[in-house]
N, C-alpha and C. Protein backbone atom coordinates (compact mmCIF):
# COMPACT_ATOMS: atom_id res chain seq x y z
N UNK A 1 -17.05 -20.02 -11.08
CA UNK A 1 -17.09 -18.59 -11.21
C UNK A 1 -18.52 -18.11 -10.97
N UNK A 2 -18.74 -17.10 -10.37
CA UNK A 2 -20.12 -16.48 -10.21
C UNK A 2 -20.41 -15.53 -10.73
N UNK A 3 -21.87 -15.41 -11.00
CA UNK A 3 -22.28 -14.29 -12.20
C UNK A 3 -23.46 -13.16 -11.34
N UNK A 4 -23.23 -11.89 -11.97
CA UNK A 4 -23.39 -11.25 -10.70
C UNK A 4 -24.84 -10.77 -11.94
N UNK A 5 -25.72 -10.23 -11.30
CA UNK A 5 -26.60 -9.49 -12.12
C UNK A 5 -27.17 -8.12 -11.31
N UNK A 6 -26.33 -6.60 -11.85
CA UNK A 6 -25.96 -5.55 -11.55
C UNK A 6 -26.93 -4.50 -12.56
N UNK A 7 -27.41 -3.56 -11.38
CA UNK A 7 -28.28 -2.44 -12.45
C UNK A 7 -27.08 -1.38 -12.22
N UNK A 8 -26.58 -1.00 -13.55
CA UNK A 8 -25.81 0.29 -13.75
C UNK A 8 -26.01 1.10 -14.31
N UNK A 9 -25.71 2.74 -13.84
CA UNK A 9 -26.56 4.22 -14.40
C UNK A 9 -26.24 3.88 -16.38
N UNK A 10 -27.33 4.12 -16.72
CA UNK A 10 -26.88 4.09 -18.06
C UNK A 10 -25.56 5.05 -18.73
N UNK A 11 -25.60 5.89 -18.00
CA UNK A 11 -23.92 7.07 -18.44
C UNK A 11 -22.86 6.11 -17.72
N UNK A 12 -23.10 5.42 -16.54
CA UNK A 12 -22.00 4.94 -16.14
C UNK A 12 -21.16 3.72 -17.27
N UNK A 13 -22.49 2.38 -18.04
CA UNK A 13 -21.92 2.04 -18.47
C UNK A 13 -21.70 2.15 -19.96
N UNK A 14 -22.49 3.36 -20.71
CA UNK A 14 -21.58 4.02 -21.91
C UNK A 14 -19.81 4.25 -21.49
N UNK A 15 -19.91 5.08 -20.55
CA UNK A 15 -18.36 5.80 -20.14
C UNK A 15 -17.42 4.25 -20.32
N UNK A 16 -17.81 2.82 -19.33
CA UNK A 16 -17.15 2.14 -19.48
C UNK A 16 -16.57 1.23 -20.65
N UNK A 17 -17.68 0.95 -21.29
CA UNK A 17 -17.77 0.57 -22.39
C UNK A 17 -17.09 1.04 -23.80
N UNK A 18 -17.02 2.41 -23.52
CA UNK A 18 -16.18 3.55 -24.49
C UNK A 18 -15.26 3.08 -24.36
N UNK A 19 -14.64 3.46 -23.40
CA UNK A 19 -13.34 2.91 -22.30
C UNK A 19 -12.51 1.94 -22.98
N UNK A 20 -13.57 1.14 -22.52
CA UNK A 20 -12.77 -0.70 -23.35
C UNK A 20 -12.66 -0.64 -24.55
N UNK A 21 -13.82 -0.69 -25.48
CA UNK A 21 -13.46 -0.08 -26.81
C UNK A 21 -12.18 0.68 -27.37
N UNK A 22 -12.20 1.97 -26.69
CA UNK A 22 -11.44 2.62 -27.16
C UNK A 22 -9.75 1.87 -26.90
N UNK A 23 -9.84 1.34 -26.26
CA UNK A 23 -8.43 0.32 -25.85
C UNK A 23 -8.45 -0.92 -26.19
N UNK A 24 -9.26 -1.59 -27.31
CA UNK A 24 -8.67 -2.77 -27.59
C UNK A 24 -9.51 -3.66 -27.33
N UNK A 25 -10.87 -2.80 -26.73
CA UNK A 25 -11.17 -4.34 -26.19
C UNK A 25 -11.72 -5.66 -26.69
N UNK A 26 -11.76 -6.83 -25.97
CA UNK A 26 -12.10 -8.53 -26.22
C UNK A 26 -13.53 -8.65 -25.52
N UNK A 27 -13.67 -9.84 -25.73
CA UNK A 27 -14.46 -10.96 -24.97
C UNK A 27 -13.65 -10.91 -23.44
N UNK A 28 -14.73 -10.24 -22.29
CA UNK A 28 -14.29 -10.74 -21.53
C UNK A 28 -13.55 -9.34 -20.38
N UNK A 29 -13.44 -8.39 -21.48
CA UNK A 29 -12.97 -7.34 -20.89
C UNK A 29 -13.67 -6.72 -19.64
N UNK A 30 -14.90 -6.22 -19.86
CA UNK A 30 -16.19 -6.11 -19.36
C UNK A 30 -16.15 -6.61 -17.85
N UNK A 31 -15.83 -7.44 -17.93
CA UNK A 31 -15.46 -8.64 -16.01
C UNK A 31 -14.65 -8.65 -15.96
N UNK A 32 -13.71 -8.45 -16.53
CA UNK A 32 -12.16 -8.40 -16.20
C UNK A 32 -12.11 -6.87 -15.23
N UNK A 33 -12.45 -5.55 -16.44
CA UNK A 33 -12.73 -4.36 -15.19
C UNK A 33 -13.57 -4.21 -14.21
N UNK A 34 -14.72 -5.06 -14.08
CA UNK A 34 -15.51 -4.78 -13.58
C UNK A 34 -14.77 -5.33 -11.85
N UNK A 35 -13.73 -6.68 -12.17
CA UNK A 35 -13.34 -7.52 -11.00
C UNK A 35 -12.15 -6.53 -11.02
N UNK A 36 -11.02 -5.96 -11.34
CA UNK A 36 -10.26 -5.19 -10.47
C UNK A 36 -10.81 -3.88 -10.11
N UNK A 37 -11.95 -3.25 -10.04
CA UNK A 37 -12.44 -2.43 -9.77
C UNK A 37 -12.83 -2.67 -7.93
N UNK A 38 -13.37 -3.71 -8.19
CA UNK A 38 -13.99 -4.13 -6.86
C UNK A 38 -12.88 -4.70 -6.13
N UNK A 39 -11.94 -5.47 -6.49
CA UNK A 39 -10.58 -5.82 -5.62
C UNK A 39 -9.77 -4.36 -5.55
N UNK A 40 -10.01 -3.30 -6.31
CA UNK A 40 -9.10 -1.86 -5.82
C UNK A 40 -9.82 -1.39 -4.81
N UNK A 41 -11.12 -1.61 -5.00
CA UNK A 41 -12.30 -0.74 -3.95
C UNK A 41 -11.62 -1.33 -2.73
N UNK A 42 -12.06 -2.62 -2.58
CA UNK A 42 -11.88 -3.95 -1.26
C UNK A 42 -10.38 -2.85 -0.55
N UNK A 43 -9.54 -3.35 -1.34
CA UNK A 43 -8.03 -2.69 -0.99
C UNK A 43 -8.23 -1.48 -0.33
N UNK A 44 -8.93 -0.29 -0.96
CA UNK A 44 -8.43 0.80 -0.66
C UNK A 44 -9.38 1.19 0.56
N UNK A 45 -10.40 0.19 0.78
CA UNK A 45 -11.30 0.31 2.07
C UNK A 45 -10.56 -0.45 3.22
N UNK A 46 -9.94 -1.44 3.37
CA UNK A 46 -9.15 -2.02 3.87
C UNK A 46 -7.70 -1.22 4.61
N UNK A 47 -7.14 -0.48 3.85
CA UNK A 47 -5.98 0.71 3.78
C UNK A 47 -7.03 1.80 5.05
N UNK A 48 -7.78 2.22 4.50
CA UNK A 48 -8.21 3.09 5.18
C UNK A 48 -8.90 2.76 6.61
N UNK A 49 -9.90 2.10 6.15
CA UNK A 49 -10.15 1.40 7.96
C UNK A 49 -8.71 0.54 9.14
N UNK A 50 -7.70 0.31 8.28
CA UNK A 50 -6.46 0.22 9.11
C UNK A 50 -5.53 1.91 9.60
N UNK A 51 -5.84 2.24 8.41
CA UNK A 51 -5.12 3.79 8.67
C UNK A 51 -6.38 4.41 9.98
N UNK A 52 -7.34 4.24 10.01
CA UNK A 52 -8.35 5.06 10.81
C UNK A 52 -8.43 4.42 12.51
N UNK A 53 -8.02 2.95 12.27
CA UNK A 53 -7.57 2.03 13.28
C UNK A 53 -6.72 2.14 14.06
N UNK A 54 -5.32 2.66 13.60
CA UNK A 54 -4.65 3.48 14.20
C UNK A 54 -3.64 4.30 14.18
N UNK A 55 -5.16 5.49 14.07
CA UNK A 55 -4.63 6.85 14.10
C UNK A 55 -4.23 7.15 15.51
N UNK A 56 -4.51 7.10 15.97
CA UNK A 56 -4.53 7.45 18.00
C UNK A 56 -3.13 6.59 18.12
N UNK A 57 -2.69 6.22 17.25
CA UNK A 57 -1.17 5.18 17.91
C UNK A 57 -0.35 6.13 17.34
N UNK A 58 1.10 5.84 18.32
CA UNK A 58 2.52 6.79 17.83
C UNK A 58 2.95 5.96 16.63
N UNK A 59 3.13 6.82 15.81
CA UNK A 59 3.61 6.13 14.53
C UNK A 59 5.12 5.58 14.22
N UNK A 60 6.14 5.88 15.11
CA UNK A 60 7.41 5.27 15.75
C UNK A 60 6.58 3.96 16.37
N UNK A 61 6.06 3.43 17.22
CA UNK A 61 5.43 2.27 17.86
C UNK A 61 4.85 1.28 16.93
N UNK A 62 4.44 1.75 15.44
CA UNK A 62 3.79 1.38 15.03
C UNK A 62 5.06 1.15 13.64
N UNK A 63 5.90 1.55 13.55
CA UNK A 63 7.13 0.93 12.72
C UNK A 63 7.91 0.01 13.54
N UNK A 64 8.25 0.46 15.30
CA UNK A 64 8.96 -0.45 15.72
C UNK A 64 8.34 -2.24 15.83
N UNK A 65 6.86 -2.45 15.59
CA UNK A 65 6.43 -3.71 15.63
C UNK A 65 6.09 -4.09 14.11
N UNK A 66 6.09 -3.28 13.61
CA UNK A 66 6.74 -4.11 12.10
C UNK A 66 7.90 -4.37 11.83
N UNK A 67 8.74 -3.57 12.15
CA UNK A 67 10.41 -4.14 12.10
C UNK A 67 10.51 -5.58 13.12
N UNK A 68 9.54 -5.17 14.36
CA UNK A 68 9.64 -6.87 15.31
C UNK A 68 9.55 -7.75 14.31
N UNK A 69 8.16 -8.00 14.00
CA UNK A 69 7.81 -9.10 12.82
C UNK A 69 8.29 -9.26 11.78
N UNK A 70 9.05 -8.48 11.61
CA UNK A 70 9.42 -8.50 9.90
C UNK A 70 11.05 -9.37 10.19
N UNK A 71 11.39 -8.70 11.93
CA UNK A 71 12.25 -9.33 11.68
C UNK A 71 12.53 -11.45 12.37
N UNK A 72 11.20 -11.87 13.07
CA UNK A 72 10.61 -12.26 13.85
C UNK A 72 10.63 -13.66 12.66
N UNK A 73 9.37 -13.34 11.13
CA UNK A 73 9.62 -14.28 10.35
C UNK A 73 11.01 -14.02 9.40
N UNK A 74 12.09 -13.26 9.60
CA UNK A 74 13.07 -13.67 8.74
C UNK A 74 13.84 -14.58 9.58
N UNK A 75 14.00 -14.39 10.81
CA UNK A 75 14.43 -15.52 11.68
C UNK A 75 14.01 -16.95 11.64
N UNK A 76 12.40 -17.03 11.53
CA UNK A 76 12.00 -18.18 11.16
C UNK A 76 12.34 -18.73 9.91
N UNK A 77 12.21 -18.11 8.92
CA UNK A 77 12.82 -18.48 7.47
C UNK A 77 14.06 -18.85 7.27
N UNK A 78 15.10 -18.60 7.94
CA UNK A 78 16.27 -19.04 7.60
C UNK A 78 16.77 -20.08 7.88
């Protein structure tokens, strides 16, 4: 596991810290939000640079080759 060493606004990590507290929190919580924060970020940058990727495509063209593949590995699977 790797340990990250992060300067955060001091309001940012009162707010978080409240946060956890106020819900229960453990040992451990602290990296627990801190890691789906950054795997939601990853995701939702990912979503968007594909959505921005292609915008300029017909969006019928762009269901009919997911239905290809989708139907492409159920063929293989069976």
């Amino acid at each position: 596991m790797a340990r990250w060493n992060l300067s955060i606004p001091d309001e940012t990590d009162r707010a978080v810290r409240t946060f956890i507290a106020r819900n229960g929190g453990k040992k451990g919580d602290l990296s627990r939000f801190v890691d789906e924060a950054v795997r939601r970020r990853i995701f939702d940058l990912t979503i968007s640079r594909i959505k921005d990727r292609n915008a300029a495509r017909d969006q019928q063209s762009i269901l009919d080759l997911i239905d290809e593949e989708v139907g492409v590995l159920r063929a293989g699977s069976s």
